[in-house]
N, C-alpha and C. Protein backbone atom coordinates (compact mmCIF):
# COMPACT_ATOMS: atom_id res chain seq x y z
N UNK A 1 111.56 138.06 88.73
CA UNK A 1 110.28 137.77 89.33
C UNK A 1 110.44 136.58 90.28
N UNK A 2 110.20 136.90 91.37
CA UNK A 2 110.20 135.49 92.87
C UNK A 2 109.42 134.80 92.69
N UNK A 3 109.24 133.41 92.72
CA UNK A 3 108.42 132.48 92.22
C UNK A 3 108.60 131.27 93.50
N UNK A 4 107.49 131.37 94.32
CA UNK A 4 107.89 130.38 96.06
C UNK A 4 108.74 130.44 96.83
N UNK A 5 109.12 131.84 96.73
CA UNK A 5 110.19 132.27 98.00
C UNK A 5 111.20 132.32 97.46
N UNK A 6 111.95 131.64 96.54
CA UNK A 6 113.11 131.58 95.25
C UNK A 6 112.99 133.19 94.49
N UNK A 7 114.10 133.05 94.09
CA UNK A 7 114.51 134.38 93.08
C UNK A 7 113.94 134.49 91.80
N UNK A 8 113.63 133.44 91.52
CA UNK A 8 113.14 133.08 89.89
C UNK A 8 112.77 131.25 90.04
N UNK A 9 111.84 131.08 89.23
CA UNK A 9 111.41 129.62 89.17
C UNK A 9 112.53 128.87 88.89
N UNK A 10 113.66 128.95 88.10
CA UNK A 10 114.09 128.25 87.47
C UNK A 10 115.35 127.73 88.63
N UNK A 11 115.49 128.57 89.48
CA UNK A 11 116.34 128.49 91.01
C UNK A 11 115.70 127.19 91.36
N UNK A 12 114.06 127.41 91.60
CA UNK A 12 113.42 127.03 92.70
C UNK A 12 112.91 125.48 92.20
N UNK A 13 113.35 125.33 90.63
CA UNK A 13 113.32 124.17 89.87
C UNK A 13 114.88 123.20 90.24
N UNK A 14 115.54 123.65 90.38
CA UNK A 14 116.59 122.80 90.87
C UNK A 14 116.95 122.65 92.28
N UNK A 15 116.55 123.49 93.36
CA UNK A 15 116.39 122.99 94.55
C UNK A 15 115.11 122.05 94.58
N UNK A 16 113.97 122.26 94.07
CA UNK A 16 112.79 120.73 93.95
C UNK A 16 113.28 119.54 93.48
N UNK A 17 113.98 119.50 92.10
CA UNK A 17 114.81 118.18 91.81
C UNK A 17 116.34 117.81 92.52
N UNK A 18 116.64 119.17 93.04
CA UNK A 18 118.13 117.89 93.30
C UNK A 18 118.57 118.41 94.42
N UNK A 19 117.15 119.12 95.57
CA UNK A 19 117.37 119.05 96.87
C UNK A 19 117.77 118.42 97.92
N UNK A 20 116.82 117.08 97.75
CA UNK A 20 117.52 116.07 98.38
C UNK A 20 119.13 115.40 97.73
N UNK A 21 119.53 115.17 97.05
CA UNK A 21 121.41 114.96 96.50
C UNK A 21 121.77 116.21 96.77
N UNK A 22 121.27 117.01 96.76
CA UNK A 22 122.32 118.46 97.70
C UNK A 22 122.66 118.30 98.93
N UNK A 23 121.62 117.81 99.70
CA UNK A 23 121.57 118.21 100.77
C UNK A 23 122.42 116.55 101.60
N UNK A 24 122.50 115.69 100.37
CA UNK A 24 123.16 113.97 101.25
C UNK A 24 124.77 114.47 100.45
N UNK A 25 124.69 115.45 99.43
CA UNK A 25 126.35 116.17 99.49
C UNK A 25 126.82 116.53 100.25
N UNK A 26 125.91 117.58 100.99
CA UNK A 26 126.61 118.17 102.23
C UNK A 26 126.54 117.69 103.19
N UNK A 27 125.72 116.31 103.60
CA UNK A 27 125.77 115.75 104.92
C UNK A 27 127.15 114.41 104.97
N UNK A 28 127.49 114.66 103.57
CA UNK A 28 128.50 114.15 103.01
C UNK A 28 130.26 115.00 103.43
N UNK A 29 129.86 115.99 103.85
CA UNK A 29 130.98 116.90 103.99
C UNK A 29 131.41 117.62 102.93
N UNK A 30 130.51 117.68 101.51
CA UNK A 30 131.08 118.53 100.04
C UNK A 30 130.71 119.44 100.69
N UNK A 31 131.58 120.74 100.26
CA UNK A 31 131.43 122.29 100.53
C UNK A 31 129.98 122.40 99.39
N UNK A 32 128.97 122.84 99.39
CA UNK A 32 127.73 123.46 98.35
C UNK A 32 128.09 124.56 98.10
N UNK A 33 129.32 124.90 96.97
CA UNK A 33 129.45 126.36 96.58
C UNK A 33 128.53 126.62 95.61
N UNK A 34 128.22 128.01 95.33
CA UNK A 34 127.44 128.20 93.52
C UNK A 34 128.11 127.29 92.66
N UNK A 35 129.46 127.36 92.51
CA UNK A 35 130.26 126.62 91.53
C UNK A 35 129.92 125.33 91.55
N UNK A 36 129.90 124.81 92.59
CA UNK A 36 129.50 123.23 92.96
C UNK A 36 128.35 122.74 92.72
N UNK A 37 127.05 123.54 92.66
CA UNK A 37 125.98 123.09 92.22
C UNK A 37 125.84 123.42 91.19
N UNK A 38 126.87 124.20 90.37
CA UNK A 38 125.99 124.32 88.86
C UNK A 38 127.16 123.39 88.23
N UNK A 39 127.96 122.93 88.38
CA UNK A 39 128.90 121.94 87.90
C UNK A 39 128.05 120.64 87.85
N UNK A 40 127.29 120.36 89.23
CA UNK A 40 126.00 119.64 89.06
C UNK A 40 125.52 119.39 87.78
N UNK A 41 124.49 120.84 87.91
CA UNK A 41 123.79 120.96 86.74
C UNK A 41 124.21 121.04 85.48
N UNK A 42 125.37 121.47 85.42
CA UNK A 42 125.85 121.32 84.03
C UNK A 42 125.88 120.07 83.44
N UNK A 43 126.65 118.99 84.41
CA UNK A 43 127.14 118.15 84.15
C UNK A 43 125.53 116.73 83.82
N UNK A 44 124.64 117.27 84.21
CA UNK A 44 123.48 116.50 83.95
C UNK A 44 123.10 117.27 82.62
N UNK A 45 123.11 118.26 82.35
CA UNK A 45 122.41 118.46 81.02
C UNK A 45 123.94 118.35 79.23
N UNK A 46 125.07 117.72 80.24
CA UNK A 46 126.10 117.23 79.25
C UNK A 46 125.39 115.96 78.75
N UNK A 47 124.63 115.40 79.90
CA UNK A 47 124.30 114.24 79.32
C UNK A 47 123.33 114.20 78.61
N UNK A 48 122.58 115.05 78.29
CA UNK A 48 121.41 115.14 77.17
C UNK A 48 121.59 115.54 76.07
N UNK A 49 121.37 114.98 75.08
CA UNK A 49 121.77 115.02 73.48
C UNK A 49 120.53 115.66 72.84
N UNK A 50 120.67 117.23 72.20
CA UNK A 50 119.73 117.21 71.72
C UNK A 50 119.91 117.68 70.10
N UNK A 51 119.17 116.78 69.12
CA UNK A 51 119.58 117.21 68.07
C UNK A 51 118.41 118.57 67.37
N UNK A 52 118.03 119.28 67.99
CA UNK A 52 117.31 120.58 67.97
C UNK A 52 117.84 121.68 68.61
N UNK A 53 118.57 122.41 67.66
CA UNK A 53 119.10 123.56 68.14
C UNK A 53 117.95 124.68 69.19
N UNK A 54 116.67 124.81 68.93
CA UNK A 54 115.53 125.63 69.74
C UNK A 54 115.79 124.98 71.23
N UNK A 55 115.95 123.51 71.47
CA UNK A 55 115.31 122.60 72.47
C UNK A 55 116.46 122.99 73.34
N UNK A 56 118.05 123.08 72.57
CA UNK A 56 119.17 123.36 73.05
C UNK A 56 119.40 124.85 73.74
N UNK A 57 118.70 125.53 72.93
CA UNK A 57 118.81 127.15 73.23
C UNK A 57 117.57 127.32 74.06
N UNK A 58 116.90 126.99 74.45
CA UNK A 58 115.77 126.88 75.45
C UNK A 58 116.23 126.50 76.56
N UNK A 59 117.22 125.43 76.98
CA UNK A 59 118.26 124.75 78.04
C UNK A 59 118.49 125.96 78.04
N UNK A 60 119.51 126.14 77.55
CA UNK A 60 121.13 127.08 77.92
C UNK A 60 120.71 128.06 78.55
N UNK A 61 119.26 128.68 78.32
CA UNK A 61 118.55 130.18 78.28
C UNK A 61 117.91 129.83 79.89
N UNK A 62 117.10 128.96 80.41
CA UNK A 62 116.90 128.79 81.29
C UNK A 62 117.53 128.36 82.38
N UNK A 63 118.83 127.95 82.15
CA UNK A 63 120.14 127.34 82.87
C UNK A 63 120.86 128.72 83.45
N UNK A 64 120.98 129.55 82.65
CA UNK A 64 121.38 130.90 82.91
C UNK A 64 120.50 131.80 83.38
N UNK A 65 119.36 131.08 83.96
CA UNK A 65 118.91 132.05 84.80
C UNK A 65 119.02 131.42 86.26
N UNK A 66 119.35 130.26 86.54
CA UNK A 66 119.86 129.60 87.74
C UNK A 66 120.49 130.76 88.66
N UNK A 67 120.28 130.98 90.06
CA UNK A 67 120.83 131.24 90.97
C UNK A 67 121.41 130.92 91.96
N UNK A 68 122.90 130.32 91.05
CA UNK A 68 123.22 129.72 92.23
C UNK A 68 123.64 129.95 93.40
N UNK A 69 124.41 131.01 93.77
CA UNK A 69 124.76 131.65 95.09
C UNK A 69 123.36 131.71 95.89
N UNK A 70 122.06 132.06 95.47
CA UNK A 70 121.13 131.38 96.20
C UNK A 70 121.20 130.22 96.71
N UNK A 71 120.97 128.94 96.18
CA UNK A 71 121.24 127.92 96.25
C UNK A 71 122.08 127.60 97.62
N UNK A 72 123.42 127.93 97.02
CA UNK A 72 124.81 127.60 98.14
C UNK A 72 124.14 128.63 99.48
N UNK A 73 123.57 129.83 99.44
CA UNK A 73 123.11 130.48 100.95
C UNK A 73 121.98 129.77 101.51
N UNK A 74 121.13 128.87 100.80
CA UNK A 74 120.45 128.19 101.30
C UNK A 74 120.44 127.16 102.22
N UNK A 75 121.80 126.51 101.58
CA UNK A 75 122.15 125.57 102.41
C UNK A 75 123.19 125.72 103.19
N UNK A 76 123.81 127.06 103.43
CA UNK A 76 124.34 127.06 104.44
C UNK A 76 123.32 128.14 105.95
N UNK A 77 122.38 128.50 105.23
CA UNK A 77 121.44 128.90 106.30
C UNK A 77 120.81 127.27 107.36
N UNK A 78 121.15 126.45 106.46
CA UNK A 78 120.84 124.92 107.41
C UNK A 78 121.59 125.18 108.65
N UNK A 79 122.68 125.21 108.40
CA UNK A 79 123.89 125.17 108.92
C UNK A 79 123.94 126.43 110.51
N UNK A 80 123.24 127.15 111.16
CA UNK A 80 123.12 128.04 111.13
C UNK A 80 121.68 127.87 112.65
């Protein structure tokens, strides 16, 4: 289900929070692959400790619906 032009909300939830640091990555010269932005995201929700297995499986479940190759075509449609 498309949710603001995005593939799914949960896409369109991590280009709203970490649009701008995407976008001073790549004005940075980082390549924005899928791989590269969900290494991102991974690596921010390493840092959250949760001692509730539901709260944990609620993450993981919505993390995996991320699109990232969206993402990475997004910002190379900048480019463009």
């Amino acid at each position: 289900m498309s949710y603001n032009g995005w593939s799914n909300k949960e896409t369109w939830l991590v280009n709203v929070w970490l649009g701008d640091d995407l976008q001073a990555h790549k004005d940075d010269g980082e390549p924005l692959t899928d791989d590269y932005i969900e290494s991102i995201v991974d690596d921010m929700a390493a840092e959250l400790e949760f001692d509730n297995g539901l709260l944990r499986d609620l993450l993981n479940t919505a993390m995996g619906e991320v699109n990232y190759w969206e993402l990475e075509q997004h910002y190379k449609e900048d480019d463009q």
